[in-house]
N, C-alpha and C. Protein backbone atom coordinates (compact mmCIF):
# COMPACT_ATOMS: atom_id res chain seq x y z
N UNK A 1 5.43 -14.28 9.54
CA UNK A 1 4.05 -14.40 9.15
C UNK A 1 3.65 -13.20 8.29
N UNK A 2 2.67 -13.44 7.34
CA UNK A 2 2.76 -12.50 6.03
C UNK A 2 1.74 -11.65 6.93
N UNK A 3 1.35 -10.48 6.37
CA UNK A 3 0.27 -9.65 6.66
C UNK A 3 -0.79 -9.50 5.16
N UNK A 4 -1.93 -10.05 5.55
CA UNK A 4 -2.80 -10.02 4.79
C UNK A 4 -3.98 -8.99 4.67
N UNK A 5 -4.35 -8.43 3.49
CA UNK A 5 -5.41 -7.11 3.31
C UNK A 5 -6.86 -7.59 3.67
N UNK A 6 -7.43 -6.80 4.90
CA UNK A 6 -8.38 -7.34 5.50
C UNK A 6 -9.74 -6.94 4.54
N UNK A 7 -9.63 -6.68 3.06
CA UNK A 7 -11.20 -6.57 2.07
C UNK A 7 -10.72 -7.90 1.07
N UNK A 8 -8.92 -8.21 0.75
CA UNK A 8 -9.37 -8.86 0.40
C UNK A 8 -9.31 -10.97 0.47
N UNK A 9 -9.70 -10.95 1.45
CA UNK A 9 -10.68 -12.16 2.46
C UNK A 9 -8.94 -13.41 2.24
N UNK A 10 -8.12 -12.79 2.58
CA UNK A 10 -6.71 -13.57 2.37
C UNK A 10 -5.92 -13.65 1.12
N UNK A 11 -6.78 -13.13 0.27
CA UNK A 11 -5.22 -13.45 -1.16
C UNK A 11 -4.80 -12.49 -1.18
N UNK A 12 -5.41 -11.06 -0.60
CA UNK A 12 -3.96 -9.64 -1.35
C UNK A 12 -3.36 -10.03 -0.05
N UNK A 13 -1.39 -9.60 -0.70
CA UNK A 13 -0.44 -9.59 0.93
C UNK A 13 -0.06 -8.24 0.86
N UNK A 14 -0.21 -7.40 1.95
CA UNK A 14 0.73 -6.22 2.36
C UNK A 14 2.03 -5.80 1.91
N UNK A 15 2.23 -5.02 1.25
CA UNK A 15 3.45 -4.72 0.94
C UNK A 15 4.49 -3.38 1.35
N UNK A 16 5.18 -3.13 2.15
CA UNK A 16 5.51 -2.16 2.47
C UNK A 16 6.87 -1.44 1.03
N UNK A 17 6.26 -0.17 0.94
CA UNK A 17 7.06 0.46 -0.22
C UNK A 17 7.26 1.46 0.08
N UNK A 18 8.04 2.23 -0.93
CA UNK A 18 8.45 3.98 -0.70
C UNK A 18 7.47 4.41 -1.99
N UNK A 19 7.08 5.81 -1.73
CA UNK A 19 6.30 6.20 -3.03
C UNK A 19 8.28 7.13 -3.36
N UNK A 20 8.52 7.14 -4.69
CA UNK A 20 9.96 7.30 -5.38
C UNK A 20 9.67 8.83 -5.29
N UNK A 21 8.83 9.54 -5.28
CA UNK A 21 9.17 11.46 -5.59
C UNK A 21 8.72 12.01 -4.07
N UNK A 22 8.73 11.12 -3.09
CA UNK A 22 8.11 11.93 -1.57
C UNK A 22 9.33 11.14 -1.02
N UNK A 23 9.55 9.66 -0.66
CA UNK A 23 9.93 8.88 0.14
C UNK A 23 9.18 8.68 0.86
N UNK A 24 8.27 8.83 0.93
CA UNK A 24 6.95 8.10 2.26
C UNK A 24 7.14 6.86 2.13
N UNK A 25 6.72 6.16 3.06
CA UNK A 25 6.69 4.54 3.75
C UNK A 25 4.63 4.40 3.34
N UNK A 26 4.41 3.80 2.67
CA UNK A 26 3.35 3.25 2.37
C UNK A 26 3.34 1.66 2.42
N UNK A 27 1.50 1.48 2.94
CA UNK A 27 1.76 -0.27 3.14
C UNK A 27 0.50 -0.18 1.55
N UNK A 28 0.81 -1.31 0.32
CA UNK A 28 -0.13 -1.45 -0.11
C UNK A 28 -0.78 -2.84 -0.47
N UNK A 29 -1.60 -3.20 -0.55
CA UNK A 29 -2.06 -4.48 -1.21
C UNK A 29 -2.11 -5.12 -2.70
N UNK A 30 -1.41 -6.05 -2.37
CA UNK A 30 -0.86 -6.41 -4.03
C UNK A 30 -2.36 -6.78 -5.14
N UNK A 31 -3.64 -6.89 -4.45
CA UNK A 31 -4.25 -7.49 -5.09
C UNK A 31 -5.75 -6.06 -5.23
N UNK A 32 -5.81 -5.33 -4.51
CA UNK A 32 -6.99 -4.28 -4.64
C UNK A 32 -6.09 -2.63 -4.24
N UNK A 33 -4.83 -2.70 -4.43
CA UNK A 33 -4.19 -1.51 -4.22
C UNK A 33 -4.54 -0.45 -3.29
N UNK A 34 -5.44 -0.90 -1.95
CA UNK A 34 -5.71 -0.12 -0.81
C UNK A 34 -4.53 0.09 -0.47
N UNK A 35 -4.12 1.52 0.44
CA UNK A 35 -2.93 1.86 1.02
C UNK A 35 -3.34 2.13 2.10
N UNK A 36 -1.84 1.85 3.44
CA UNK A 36 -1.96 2.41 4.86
C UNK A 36 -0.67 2.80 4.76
N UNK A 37 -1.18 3.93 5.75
CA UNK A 37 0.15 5.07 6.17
C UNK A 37 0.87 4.35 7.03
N UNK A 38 0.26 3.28 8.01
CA UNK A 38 0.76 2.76 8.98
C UNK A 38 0.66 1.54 9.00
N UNK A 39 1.04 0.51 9.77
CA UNK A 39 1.42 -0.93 10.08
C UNK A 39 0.34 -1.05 10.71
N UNK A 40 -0.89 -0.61 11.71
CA UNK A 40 -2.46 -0.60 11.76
C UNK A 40 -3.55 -1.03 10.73
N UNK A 41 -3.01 -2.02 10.15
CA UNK A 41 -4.31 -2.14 8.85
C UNK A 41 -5.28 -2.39 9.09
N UNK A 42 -6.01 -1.58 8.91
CA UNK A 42 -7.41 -2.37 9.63
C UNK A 42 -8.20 -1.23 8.25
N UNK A 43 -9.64 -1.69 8.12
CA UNK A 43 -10.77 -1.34 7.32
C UNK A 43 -10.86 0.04 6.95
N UNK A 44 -11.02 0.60 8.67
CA UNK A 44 -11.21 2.18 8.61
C UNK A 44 -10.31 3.54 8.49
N UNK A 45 -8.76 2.58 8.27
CA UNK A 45 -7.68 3.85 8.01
C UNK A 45 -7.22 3.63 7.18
N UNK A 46 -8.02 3.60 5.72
CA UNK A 46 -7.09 3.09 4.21
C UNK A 46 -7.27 4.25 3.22
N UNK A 47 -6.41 4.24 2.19
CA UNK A 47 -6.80 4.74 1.18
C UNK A 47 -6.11 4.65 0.11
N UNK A 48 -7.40 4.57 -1.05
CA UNK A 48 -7.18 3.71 -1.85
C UNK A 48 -5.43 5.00 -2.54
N UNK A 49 -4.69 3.76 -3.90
CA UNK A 49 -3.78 4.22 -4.37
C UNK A 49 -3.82 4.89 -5.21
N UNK A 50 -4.52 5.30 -5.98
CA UNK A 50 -5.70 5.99 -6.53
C UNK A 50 -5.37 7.63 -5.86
N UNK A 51 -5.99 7.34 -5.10
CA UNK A 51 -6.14 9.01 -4.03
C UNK A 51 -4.79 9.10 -3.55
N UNK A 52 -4.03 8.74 -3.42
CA UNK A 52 -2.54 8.93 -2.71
C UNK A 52 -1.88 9.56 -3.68
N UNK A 53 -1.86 8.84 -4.77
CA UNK A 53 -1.02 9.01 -6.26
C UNK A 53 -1.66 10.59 -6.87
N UNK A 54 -2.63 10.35 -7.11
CA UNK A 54 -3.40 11.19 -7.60
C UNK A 54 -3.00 12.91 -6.81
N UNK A 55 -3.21 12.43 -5.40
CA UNK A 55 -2.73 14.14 -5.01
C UNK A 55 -1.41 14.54 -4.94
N UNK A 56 -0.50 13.49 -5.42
CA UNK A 56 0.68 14.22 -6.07
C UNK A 56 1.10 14.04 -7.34
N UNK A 57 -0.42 14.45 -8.12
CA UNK A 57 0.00 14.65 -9.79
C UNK A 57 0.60 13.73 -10.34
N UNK A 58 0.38 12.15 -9.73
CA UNK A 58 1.00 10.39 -10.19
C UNK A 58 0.17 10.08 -10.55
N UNK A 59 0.32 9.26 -11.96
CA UNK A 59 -0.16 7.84 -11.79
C UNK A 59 -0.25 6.63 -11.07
N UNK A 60 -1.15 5.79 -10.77
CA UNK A 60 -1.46 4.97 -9.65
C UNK A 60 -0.23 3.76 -10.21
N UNK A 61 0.71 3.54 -10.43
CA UNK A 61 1.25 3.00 -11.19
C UNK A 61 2.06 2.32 -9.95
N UNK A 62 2.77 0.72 -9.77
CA UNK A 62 3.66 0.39 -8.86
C UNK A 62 4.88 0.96 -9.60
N UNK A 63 5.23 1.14 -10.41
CA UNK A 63 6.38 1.81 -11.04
C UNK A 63 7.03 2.71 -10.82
N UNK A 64 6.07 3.47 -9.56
CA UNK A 64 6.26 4.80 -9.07
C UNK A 64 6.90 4.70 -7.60
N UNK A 65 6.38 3.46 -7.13
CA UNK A 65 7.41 2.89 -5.64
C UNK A 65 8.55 2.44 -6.26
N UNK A 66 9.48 2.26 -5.29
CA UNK A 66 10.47 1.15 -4.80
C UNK A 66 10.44 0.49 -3.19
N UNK A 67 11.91 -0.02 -3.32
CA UNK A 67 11.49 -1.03 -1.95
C UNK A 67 10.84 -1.47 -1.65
N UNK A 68 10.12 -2.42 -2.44
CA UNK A 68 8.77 -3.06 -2.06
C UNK A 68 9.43 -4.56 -1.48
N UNK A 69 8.70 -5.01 0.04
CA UNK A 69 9.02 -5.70 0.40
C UNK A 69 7.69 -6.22 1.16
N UNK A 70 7.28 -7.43 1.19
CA UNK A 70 6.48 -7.75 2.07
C UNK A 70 6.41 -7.44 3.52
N UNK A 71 4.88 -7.19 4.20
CA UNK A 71 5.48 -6.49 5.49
C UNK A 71 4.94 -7.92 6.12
N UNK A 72 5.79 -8.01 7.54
CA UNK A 72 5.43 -9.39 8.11
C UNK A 72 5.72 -9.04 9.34
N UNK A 73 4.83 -10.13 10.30
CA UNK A 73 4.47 -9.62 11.71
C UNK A 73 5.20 -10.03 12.78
């Protein structure tokens, strides 16, 4: 079963990736690019990809992950 981004109302799906210059495990949404640190997605522990990228001198770019795989429950 897919995991779906709870802002946006069922079409973005969860995607679990690596950011490529840290290796962190990030979950993001294919359709409004919110990120979770964790498999907890919920409203109040996101942030956007934007702010993730950004404080390590990235562009918000998917070009910058790999391993992107859908995360499923």
């Amino acid at each position: 079963m897919m995991v779906y981004c709870p802002f946006c109302i069922g079409n973005g799906l969860i995607y679990k990736a690596v950011i490529k210059v840290t290796g962190d495990i990030i979950y993001i949404c294919d359709e409004c690019d919110m990120v979770w640190k964790t498999t907890d997605i919920t409203e109040e522990n996101c942030f956007t990809f934007r702010e993730i990228m950004s404080a390590l001198g990235r562009k918000d770019l998917w070009s910058e992950l790999s391993d992107i795989t859908p995360l499923e429950k």
